[in-house]
Protein backbone atom coordinates (compact mmCIF):
# COMPACT_ATOMS: atom_id res chain seq x y z
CA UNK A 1 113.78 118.59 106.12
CA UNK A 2 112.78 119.90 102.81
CA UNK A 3 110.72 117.87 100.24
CA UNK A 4 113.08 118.24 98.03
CA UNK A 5 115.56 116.73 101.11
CA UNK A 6 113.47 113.71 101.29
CA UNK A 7 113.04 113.35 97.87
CA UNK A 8 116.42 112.88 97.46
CA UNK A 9 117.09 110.27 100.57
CA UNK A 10 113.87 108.51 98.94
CA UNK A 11 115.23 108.11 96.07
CA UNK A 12 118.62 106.39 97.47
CA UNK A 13 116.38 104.04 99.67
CA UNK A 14 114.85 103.05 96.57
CA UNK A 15 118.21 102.17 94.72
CA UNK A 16 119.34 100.54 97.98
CA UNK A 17 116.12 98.32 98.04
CA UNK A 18 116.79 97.38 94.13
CA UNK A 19 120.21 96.35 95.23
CA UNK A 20 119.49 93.97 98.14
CA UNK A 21 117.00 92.58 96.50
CA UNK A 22 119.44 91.75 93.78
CA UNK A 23 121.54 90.67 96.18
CA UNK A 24 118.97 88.13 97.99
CA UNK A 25 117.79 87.27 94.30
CA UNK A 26 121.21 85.85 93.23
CA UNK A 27 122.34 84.15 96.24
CA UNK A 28 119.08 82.71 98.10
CA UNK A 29 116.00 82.86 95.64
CA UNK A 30 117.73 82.20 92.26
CA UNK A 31 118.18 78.12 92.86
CA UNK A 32 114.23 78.75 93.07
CA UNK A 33 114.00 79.88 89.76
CA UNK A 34 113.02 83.49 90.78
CA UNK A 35 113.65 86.30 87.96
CA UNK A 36 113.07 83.33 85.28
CA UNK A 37 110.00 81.72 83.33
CA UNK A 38 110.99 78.58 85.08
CA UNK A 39 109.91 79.43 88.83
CA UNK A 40 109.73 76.11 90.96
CA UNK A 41 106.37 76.48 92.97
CA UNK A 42 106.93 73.09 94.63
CA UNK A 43 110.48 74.35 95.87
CA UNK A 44 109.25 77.55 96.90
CA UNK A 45 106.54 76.07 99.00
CA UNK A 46 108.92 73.83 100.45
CA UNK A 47 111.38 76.91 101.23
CA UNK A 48 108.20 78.50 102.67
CA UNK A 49 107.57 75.98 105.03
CA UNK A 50 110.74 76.11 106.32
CA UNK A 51 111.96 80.07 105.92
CA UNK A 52 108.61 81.45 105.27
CA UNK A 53 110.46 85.02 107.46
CA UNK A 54 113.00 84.85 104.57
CA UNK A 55 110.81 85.50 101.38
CA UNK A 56 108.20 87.61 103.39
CA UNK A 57 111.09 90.17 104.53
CA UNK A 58 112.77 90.26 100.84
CA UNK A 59 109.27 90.82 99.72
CA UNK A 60 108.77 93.62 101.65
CA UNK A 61 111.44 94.75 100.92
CA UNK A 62 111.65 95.28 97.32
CA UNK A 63 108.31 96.22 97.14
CA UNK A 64 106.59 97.66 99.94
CA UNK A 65 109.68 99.75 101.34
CA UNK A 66 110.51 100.41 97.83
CA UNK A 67 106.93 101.77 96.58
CA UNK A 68 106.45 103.94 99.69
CA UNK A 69 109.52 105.71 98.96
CA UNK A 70 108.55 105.81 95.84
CA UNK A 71 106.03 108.00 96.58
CA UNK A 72 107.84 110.28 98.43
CA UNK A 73 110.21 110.67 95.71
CA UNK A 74 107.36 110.91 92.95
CA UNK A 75 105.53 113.78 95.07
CA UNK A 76 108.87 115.45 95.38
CA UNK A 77 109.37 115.28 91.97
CA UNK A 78 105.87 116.67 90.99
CA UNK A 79 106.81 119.60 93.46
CA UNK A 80 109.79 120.78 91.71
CA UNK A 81 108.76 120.42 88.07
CA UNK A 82 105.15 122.60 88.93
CA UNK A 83 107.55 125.70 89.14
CA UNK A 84 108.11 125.69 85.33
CA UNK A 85 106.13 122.61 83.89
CA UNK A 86 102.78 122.48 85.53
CA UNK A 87 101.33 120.38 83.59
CA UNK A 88 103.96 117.73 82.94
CA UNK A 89 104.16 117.96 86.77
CA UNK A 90 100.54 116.54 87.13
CA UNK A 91 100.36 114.26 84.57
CA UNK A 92 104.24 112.42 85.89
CA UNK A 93 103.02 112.42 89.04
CA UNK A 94 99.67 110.71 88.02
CA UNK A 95 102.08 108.25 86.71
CA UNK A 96 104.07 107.63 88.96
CA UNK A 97 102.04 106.94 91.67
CA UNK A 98 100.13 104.83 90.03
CA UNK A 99 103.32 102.75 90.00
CA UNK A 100 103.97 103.32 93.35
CA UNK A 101 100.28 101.77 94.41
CA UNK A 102 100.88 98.95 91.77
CA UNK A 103 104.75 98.15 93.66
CA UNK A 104 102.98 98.05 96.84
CA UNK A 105 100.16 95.89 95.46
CA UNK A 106 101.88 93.52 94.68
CA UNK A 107 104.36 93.01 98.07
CA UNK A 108 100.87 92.60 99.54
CA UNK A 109 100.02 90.09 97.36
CA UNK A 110 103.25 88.14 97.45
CA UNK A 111 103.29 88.14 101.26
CA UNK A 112 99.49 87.03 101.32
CA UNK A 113 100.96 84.28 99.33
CA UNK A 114 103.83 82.97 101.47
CA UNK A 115 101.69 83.50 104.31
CA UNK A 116 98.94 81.31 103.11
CA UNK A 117 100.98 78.54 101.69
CA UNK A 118 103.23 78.11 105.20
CA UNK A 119 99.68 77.63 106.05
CA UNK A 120 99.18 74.99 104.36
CA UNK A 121 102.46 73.64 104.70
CA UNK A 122 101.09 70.26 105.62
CA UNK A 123 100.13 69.94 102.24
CA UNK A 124 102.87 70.38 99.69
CA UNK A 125 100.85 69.99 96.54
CA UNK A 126 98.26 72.27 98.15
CA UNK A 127 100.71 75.12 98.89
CA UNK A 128 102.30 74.92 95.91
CA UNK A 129 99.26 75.20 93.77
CA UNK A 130 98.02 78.27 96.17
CA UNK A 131 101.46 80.32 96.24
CA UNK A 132 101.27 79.79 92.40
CA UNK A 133 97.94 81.12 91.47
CA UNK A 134 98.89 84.06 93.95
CA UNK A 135 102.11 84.69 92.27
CA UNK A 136 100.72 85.44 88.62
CA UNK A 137 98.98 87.69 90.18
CA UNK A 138 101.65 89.15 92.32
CA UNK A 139 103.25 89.44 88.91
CA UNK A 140 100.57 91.22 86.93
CA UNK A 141 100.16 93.65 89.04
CA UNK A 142 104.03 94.45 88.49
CA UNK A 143 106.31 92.18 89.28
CA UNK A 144 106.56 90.61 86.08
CA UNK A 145 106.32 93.63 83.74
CA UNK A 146 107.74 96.89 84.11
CA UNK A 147 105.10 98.98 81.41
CA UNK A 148 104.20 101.68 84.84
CA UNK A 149 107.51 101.81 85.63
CA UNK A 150 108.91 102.31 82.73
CA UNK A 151 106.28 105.10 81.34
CA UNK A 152 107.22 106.80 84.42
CA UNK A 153 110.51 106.95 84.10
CA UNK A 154 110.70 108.41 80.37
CA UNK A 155 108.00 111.07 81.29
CA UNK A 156 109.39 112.05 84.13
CA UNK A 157 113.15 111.86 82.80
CA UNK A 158 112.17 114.17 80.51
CA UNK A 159 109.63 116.74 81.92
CA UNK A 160 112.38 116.86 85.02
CA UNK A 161 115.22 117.99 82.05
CA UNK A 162 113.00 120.69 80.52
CA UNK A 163 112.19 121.80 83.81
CA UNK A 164 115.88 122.05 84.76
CA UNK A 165 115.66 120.09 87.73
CA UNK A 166 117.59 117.60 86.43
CA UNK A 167 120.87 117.43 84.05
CA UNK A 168 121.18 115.48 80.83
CA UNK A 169 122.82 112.65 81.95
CA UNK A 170 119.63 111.68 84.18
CA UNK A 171 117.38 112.16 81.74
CA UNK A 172 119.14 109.91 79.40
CA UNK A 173 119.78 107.17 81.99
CA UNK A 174 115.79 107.13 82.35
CA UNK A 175 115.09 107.15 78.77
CA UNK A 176 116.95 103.65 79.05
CA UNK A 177 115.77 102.25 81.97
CA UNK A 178 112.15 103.39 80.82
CA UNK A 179 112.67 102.11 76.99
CA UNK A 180 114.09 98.62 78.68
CA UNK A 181 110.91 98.73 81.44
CA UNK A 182 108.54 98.65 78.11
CA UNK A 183 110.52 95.84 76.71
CA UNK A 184 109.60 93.45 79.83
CA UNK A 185 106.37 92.86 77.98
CA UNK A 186 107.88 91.58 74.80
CA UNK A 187 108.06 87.64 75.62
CA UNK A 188 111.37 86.85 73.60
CA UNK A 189 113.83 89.67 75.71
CA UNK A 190 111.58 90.13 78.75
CA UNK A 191 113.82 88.89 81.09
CA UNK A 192 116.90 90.73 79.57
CA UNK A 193 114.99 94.28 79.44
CA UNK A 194 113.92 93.23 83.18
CA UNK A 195 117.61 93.05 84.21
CA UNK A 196 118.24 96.02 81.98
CA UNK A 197 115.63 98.30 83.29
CA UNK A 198 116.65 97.18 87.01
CA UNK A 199 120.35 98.21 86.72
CA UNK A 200 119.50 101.41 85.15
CA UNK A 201 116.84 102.13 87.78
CA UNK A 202 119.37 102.13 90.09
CA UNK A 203 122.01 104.18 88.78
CA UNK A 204 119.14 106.94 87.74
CA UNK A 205 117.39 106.57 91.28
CA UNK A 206 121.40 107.15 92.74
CA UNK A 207 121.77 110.14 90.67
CA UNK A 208 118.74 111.66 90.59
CA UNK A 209 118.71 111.03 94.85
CA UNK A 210 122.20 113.00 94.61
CA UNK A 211 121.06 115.66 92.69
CA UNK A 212 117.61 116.55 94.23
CA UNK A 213 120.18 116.68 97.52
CA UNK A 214 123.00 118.13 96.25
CA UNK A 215 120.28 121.25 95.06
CA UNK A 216 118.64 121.35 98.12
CA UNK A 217 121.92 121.90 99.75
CA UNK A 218 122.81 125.00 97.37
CA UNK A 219 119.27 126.26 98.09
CA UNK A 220 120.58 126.28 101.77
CA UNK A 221 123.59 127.64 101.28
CA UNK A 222 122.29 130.52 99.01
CA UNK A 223 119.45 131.44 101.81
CA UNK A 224 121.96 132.07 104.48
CA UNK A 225 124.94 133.53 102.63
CA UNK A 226 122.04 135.83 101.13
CA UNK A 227 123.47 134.85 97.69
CA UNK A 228 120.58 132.64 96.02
């Protein structure tokens, strides 16, 4: 398997990880108040106590499955767009795996916190308070903002177009998703650019994972026909 290859299947594990995690988020965390401001840390310790397996495997799922493939997919990335951009190669790949070690920060930090407050499951008030203080950070370090993601996304959308590794319709889906990623820090729209940039990332990370595959496949085919 090529880089390129896994680049591609990388990048369709991390659109599949966005979209069971939306999935889980809508149907078994959102009564929780999880994706809102309002976030109920006495209910969430409570559903720790009882399904502590359930939060810990969502968590590692959207972020620690999600930011190692991320990395894959970044490095891939970086590979192809050295052969005509090296420079926008090493500074987008700077980028993004910065995000990547900031995505997998924080599952490690949210699973530290269910971990500790089933813990201390004996004590409600004390779990609560714990998975709470554990959670801001869980969210600073990414899970509440999307500013790495969505810098990576616009530089990388558009060093991977002038590069010609990929078309014009990626590189305009992550302009969006990378404009709406910025927007999570603006308080009044946060959570609407949130959605927004989480939709788009996974359209762009389908299409981009289809297109880094679909070329590797030509490359392939134009090796042993002797036509490439």
């Amino acid at each position: 398997m090529t880089l390129r290859n896994a680049g591609g299947l990388a990048a369709l594990i991390c659109a599949a990880t966005y979209l069971l995690g939306f999935a889980l988020l809508v149907t078994v965390f959102a009564p929780l108040g999880f994706g809102t401001d309002e976030i109920d840390a006495a209910a969430v310790a409570g559903f720790i106590a009882e399904r502590p397996g359930v939060l810990i495997a969502w968590n590692t799922l959207i972020y620690v499955v999600n930011a190692l493939a991320l990395a894959v997919l970044v490095v891939a990335l970086r590979q192809q767009i050295a052969v005509s951009r090296p420079d926008s190669a090493a500074l987008t790949g700077a980028m993004g795996l910065i995000w990547a070690t900031l995505v997998l920060g924080a599952g490690m930090i949210a699973n530290v916190a269910a971990e500790r407050a089933h813990v201390l499951a004996a004590d409600p008030e004390a779990a609560a308070a714990l998975w709470q203080v554990l959670h801001a950070v869980e969210l600073g370090l990414g899970g509440g903002n999307e500013i790495a993601g969505g810098a990576w996304f616009l530089a990388v959308s558009l060093a991977a177009r002038a590069s010609g590794v990929l078309g014009r319709l990626t590189a305009g889906l992550g302009g969006l998703a990378g404009a709406a990623g910025l927007l999570t820090v603006v308080p009044p729209i946060g959570e609407l650019a949130g959605a927004a940039f989480g939709l788009g990332a996974i359209v762009w990370f389908v299409v981009a994972g289809f297109a880094l595959l679909q070329g590797d496949a030509e490359r392939s085919h134009g090796a042993v026909c002797g036509c490439g």
